[in-house]
N, C-alpha and C. Protein backbone atom coordinates (compact mmCIF):
# COMPACT_ATOMS: atom_id res chain seq x y z
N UNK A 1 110.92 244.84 -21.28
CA UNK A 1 110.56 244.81 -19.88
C UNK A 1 111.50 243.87 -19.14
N UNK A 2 111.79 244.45 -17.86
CA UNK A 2 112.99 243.46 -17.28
C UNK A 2 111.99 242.49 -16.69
N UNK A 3 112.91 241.71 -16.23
CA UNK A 3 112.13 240.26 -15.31
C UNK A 3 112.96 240.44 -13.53
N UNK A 4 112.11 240.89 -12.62
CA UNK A 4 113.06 240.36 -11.49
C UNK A 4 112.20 239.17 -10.49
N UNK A 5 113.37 238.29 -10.00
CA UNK A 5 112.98 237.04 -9.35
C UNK A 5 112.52 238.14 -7.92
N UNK A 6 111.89 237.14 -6.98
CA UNK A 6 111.54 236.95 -5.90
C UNK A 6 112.70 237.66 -5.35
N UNK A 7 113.73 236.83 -5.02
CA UNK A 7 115.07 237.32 -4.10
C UNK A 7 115.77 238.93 -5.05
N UNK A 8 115.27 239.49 -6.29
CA UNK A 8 115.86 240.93 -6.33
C UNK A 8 114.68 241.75 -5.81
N UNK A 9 113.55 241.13 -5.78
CA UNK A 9 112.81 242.12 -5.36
C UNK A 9 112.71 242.42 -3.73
N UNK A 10 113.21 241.47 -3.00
CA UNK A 10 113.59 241.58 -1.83
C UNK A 10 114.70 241.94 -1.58
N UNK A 11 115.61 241.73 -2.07
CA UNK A 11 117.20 242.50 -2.13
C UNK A 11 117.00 244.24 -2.49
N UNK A 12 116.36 244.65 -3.35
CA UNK A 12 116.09 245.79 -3.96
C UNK A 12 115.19 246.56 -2.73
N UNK A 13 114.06 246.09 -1.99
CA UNK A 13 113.42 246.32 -0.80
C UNK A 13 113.92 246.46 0.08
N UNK A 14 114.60 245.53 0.45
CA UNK A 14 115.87 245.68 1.58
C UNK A 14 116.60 246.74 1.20
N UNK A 15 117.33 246.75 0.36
CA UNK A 15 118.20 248.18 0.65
C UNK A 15 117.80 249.51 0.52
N UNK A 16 116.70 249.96 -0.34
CA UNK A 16 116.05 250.84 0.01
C UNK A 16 115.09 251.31 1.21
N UNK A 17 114.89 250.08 2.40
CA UNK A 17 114.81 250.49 3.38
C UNK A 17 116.03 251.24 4.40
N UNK A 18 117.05 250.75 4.14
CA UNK A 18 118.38 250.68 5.19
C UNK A 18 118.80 252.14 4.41
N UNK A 19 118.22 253.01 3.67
CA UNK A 19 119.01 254.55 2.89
C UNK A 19 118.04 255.06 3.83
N UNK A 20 118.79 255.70 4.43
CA UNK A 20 118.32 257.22 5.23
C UNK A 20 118.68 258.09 4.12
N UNK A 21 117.35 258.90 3.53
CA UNK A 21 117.03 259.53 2.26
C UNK A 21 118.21 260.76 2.52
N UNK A 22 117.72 261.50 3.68
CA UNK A 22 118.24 262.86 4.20
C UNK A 22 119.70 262.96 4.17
N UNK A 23 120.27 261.38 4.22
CA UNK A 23 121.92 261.17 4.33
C UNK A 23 122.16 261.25 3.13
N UNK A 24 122.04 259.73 2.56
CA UNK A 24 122.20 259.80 1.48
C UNK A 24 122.04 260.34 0.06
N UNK A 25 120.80 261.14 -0.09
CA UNK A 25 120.89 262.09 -1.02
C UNK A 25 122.03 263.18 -1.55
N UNK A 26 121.86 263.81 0.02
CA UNK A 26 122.86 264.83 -0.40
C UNK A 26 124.33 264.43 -0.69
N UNK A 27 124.70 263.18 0.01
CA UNK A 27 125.58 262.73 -0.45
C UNK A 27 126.11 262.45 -1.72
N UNK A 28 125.07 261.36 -2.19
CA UNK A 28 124.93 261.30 -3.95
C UNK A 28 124.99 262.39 -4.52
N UNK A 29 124.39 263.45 -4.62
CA UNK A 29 124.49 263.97 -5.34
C UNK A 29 125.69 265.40 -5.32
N UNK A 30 125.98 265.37 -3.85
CA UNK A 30 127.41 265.89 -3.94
C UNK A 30 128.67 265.92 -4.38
N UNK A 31 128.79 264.21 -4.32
CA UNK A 31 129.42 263.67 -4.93
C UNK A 31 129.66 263.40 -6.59
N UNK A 32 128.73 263.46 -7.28
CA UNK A 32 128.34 263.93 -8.68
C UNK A 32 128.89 265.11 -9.06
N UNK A 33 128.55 266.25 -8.10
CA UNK A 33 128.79 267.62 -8.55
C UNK A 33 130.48 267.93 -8.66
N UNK A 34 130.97 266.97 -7.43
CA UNK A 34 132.62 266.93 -7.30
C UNK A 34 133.57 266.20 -8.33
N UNK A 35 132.90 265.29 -8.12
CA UNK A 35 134.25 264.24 -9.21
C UNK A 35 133.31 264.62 -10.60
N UNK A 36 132.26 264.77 -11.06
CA UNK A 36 132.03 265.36 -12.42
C UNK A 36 131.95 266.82 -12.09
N UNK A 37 132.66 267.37 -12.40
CA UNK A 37 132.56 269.13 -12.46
C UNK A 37 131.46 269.23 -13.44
N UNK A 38 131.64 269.04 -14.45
CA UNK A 38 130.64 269.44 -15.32
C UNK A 38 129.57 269.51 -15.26
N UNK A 39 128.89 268.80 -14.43
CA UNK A 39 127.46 268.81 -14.12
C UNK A 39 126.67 269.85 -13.18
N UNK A 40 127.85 270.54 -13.01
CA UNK A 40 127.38 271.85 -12.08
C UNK A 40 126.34 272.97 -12.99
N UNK A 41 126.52 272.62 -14.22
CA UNK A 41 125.86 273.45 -15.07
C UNK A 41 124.60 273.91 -15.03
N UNK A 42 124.17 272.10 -14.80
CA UNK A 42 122.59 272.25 -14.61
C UNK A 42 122.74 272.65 -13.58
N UNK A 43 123.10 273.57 -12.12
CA UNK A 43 122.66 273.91 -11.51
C UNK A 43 123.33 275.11 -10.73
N UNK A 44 122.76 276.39 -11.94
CA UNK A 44 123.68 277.40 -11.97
C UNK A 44 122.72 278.08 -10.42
N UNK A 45 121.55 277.99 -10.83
CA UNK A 45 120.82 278.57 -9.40
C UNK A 45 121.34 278.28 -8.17
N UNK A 46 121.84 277.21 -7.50
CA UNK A 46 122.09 276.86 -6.80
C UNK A 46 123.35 277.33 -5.72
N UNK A 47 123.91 278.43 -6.68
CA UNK A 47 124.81 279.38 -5.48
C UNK A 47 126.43 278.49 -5.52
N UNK A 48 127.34 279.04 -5.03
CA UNK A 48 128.55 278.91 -4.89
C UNK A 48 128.78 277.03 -4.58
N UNK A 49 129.16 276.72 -6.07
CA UNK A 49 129.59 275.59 -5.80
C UNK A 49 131.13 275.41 -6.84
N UNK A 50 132.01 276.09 -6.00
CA UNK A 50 133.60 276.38 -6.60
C UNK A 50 134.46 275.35 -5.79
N UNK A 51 133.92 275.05 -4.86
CA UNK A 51 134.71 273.45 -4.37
C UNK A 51 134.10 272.59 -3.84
N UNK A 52 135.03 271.61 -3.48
CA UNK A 52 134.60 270.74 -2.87
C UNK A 52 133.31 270.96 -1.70
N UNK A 53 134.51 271.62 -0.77
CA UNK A 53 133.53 271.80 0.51
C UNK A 53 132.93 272.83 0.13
N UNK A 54 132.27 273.83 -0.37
CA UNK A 54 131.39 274.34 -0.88
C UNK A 54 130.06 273.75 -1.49
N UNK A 55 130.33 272.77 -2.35
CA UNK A 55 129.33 272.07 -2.47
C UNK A 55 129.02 271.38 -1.62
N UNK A 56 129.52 270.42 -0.17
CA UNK A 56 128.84 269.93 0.62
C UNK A 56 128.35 270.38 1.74
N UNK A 57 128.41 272.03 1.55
CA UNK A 57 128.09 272.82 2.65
C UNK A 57 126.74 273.26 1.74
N UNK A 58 126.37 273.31 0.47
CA UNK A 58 125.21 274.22 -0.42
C UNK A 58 123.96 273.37 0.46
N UNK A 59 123.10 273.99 0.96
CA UNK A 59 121.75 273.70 1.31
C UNK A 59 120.58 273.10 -0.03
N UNK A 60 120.68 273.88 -0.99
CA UNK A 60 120.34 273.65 -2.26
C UNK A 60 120.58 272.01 -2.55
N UNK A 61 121.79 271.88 -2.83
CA UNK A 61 122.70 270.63 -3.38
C UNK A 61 121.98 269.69 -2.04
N UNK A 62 121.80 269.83 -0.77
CA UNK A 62 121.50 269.21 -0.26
C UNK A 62 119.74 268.43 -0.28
N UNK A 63 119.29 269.65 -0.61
CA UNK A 63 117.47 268.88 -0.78
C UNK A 63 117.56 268.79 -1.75
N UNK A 64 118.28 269.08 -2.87
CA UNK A 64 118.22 268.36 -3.94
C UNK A 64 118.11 266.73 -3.95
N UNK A 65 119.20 266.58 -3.67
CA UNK A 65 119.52 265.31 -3.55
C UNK A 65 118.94 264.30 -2.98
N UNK A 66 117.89 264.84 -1.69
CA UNK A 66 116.90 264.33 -1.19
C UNK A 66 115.56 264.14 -1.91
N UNK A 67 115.82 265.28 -2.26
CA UNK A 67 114.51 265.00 -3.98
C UNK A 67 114.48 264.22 -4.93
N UNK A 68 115.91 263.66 -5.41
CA UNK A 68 116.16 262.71 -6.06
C UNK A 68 116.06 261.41 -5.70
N UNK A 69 116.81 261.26 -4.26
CA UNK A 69 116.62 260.01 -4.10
C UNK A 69 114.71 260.25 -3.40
N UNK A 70 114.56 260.71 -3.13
CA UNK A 70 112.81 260.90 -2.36
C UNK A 70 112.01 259.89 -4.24
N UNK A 71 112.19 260.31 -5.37
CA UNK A 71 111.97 260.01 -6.67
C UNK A 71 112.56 258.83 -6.57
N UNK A 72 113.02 258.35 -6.36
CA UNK A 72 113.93 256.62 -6.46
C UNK A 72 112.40 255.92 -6.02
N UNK A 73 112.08 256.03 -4.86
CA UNK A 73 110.88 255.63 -3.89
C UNK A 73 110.15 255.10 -5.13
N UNK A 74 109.62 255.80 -5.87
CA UNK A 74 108.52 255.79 -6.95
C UNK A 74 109.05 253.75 -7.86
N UNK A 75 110.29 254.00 -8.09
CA UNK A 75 111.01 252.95 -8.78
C UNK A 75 110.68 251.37 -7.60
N UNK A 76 111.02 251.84 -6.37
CA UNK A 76 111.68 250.68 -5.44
C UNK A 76 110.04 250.31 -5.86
N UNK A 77 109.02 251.08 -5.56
CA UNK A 77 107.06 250.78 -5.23
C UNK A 77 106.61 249.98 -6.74
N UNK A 78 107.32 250.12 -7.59
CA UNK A 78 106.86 249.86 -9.19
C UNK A 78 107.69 249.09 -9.94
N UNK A 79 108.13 248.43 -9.62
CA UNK A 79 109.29 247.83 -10.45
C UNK A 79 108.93 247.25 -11.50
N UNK A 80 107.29 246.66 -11.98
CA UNK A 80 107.55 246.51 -13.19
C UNK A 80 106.50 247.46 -14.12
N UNK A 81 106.95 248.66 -13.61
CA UNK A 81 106.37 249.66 -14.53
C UNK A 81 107.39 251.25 -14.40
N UNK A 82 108.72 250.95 -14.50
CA UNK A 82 109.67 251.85 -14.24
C UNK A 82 109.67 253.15 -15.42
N UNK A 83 109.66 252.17 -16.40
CA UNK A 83 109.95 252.96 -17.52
C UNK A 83 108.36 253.98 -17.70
N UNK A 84 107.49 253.34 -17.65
CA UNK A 84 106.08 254.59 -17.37
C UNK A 84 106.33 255.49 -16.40
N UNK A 85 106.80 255.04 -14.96
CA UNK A 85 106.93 256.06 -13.91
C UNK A 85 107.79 257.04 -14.30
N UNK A 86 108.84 256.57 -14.96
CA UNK A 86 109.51 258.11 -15.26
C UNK A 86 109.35 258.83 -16.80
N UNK A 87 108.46 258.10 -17.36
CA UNK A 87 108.43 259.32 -18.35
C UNK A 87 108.37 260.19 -18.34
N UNK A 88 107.47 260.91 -17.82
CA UNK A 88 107.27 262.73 -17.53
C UNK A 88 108.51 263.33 -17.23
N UNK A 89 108.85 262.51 -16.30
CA UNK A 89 110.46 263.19 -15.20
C UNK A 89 111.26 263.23 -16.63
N UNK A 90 111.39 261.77 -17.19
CA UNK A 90 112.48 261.86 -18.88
C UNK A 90 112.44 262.91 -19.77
N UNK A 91 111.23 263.04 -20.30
CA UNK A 91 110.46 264.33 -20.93
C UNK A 91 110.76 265.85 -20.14
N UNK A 92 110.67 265.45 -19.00
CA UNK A 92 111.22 267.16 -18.45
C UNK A 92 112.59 267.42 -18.75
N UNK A 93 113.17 266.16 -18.21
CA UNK A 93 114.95 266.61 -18.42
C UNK A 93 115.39 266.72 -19.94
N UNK A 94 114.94 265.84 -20.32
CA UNK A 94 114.96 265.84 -21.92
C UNK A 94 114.65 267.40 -22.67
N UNK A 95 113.37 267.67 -22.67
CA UNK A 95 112.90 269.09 -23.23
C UNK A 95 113.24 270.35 -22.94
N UNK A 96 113.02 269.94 -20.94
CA UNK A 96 112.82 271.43 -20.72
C UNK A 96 114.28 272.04 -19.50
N UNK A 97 114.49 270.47 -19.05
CA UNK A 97 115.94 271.24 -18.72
C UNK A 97 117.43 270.83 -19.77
N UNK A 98 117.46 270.05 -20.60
CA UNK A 98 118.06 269.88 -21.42
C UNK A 98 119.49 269.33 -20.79
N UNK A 99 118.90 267.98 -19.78
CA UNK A 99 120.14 267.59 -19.02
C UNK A 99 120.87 266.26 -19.99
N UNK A 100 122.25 266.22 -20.23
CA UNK A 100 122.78 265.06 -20.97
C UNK A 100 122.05 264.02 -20.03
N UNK A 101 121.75 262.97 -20.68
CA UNK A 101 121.44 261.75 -20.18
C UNK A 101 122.03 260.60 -19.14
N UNK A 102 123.54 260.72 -19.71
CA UNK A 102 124.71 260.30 -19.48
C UNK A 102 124.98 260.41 -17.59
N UNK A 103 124.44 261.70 -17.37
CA UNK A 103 124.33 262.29 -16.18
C UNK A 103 123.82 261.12 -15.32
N UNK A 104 122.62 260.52 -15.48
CA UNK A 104 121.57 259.73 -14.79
C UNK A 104 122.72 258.19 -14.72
N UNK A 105 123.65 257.98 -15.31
CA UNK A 105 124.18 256.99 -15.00
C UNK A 105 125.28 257.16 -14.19
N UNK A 106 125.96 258.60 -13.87
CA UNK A 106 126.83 259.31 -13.59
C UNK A 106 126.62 258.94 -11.68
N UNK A 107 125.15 259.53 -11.64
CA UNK A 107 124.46 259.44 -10.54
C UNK A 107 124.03 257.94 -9.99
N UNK A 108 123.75 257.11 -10.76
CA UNK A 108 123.72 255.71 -10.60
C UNK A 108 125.24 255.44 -10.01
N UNK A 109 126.11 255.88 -10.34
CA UNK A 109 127.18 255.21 -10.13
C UNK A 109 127.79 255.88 -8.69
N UNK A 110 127.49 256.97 -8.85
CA UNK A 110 127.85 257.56 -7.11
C UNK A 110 126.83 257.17 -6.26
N UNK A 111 125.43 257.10 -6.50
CA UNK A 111 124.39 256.39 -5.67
C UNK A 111 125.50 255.15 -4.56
N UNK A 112 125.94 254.07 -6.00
CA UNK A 112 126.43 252.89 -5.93
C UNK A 112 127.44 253.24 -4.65
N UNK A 113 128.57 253.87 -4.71
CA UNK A 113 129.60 254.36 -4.14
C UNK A 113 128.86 254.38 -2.72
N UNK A 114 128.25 255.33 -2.71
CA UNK A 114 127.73 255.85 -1.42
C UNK A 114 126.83 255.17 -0.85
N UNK A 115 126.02 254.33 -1.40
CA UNK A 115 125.71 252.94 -0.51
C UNK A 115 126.45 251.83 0.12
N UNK A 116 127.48 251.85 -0.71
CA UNK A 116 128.51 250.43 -0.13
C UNK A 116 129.24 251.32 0.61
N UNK A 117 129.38 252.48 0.67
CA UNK A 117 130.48 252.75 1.77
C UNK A 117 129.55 252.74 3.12
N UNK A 118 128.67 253.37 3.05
CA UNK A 118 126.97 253.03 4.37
C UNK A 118 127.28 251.97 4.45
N UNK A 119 127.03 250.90 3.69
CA UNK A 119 126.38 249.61 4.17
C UNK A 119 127.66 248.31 4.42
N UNK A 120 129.32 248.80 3.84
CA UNK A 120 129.74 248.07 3.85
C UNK A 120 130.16 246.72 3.99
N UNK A 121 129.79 245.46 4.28
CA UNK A 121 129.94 244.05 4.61
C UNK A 121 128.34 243.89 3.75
N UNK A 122 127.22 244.98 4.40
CA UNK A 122 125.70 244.23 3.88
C UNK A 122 125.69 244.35 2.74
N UNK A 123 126.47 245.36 1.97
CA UNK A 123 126.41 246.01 0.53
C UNK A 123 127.30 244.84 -0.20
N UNK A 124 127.30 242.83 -0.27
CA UNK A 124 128.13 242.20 -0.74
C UNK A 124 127.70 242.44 -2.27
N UNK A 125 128.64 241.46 -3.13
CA UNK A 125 128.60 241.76 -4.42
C UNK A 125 127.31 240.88 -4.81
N UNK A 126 126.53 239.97 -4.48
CA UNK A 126 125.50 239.81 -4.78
C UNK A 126 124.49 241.09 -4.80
N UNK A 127 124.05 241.27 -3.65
CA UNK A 127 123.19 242.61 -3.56
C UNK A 127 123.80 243.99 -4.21
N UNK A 128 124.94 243.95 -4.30
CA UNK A 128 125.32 245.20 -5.90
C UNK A 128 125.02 244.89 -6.51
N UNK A 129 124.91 243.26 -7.14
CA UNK A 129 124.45 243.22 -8.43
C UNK A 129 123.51 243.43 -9.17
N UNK A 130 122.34 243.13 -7.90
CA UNK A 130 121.10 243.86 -8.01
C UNK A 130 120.55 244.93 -8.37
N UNK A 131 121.63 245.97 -7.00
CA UNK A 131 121.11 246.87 -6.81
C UNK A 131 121.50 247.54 -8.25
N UNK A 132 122.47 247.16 -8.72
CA UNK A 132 123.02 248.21 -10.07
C UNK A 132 122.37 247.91 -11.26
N UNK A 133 121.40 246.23 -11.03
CA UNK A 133 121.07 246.10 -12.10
C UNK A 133 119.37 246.88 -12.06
N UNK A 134 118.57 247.47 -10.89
CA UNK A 134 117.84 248.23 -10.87
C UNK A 134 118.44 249.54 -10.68
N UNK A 135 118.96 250.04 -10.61
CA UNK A 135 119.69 251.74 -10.94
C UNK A 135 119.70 251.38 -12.65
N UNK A 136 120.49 250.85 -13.11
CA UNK A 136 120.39 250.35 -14.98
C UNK A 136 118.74 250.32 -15.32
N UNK A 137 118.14 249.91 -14.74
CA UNK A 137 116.48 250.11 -15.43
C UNK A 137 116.44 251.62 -14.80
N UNK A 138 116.47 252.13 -13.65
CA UNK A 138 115.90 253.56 -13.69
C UNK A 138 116.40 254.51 -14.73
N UNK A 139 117.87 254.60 -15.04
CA UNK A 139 118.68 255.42 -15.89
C UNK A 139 117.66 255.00 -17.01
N UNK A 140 117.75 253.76 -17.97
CA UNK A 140 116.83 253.93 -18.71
C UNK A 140 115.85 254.13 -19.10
N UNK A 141 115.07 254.01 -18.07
CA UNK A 141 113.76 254.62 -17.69
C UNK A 141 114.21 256.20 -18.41
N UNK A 142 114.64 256.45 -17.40
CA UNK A 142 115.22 258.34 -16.83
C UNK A 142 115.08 258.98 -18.74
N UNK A 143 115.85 258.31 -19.71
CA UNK A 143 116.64 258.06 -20.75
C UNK A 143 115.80 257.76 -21.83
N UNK A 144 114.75 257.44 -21.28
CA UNK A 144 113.72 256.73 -23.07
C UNK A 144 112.80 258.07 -23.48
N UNK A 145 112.89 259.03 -23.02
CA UNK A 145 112.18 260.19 -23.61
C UNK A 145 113.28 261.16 -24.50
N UNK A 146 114.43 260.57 -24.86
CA UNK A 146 115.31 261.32 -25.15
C UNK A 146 115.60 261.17 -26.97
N UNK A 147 115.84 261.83 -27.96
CA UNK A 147 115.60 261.37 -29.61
C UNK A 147 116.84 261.82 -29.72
C-alpha cells in the first residue's frame, strides 16, 4: 500500500481538477494510438485509424478517451484503495480483452505529456512527481489482475 502525505494529496486534487476530461482524454489517448501504432489493435472496431489525422478526427478514439480518463476520477476519489478500485477493470483487460499491460503505462506516460503541455509553468517538476508517482499506482492497480 502506498503512503501519500497531505501536500500529494492536494497536488494530485489540484490537478485533476484543472483536466478538462473532454480535452484531455481524447488527447491522451490519441496520442497513444500515434506514437504506439501497435496499440491500435485493441481497437479494431473503432474505424479508420491509418494516420495520424485520422485518428484525431475518429469520434470513437475520442469518447474513448473520455472514458478513460472519466475512470481516472474513481483513483483521484480513493487513493488509498486504488488497487481494489480497479480490479474488475484489471480482470476485464486481463481476461476478456486481452490488452498487454505494458499499454497502461504507455498511457500513463502520454497522460503525462499532455498535461504538462496544458498546464505548462503549473505542471513544475515537483507536481510531476506526484502526479507520475499516482499514474505508477493506477498502472499497477490496472496490472495486479494479470498471471
Amino acid at each position: 500500500m502506498v503512503e501519500w502525505s497531505d501536500s500529494e494529496r492536494k497536488t494530485i486534487a489540484s490537478v485533476w481538477g484543472k483536466i478538462k476530461v473532454d480535452k484531455i482524454g481524447p488527447q491522451t489517448l490519441a496520442r497513444v494510438l500515434i506514437v504506439y501504432p501497435w496499440t491500435q489493435r485493441y481497437f479494431g472496431s473503432f474505424g479508420n485509424l491509418s494516420s495520424a489525422s485520422a485518428v484525431l478526427a475518429n469520434l470513437k478514439v475520442a469518447n474513448h478517451g473520455k472514458t478513460v480518463l472519466n475512470a481516472l476520477d474513481k483513483a483521484v476519489k480513493n487513493l488509498d484503495g486504488i488497487k481494489a478500485t480497479y480490479s474488475e477493470l484489471s480482470q476485464l483487460h486481463c481476461n476478456t480483452l486481452n490488452v498487454d499491460p505494458d499499454n497502461f503505462r504507455l498511457l500513463a506516460d502520454c497522460l503525462t505529456i499532455v498535461v504538462a503541455t496544458s498546464f505548462r509553468s503549473e505542471f513544475n517538476p515537483a507536481v510531476q512527481a506526484t502526479w507520475q508517482k499516482f499514474l505508477s499506482v493506477v498502472v499497477a492497480a490496472l496490472s495486479s489482475r494479470y498471471h
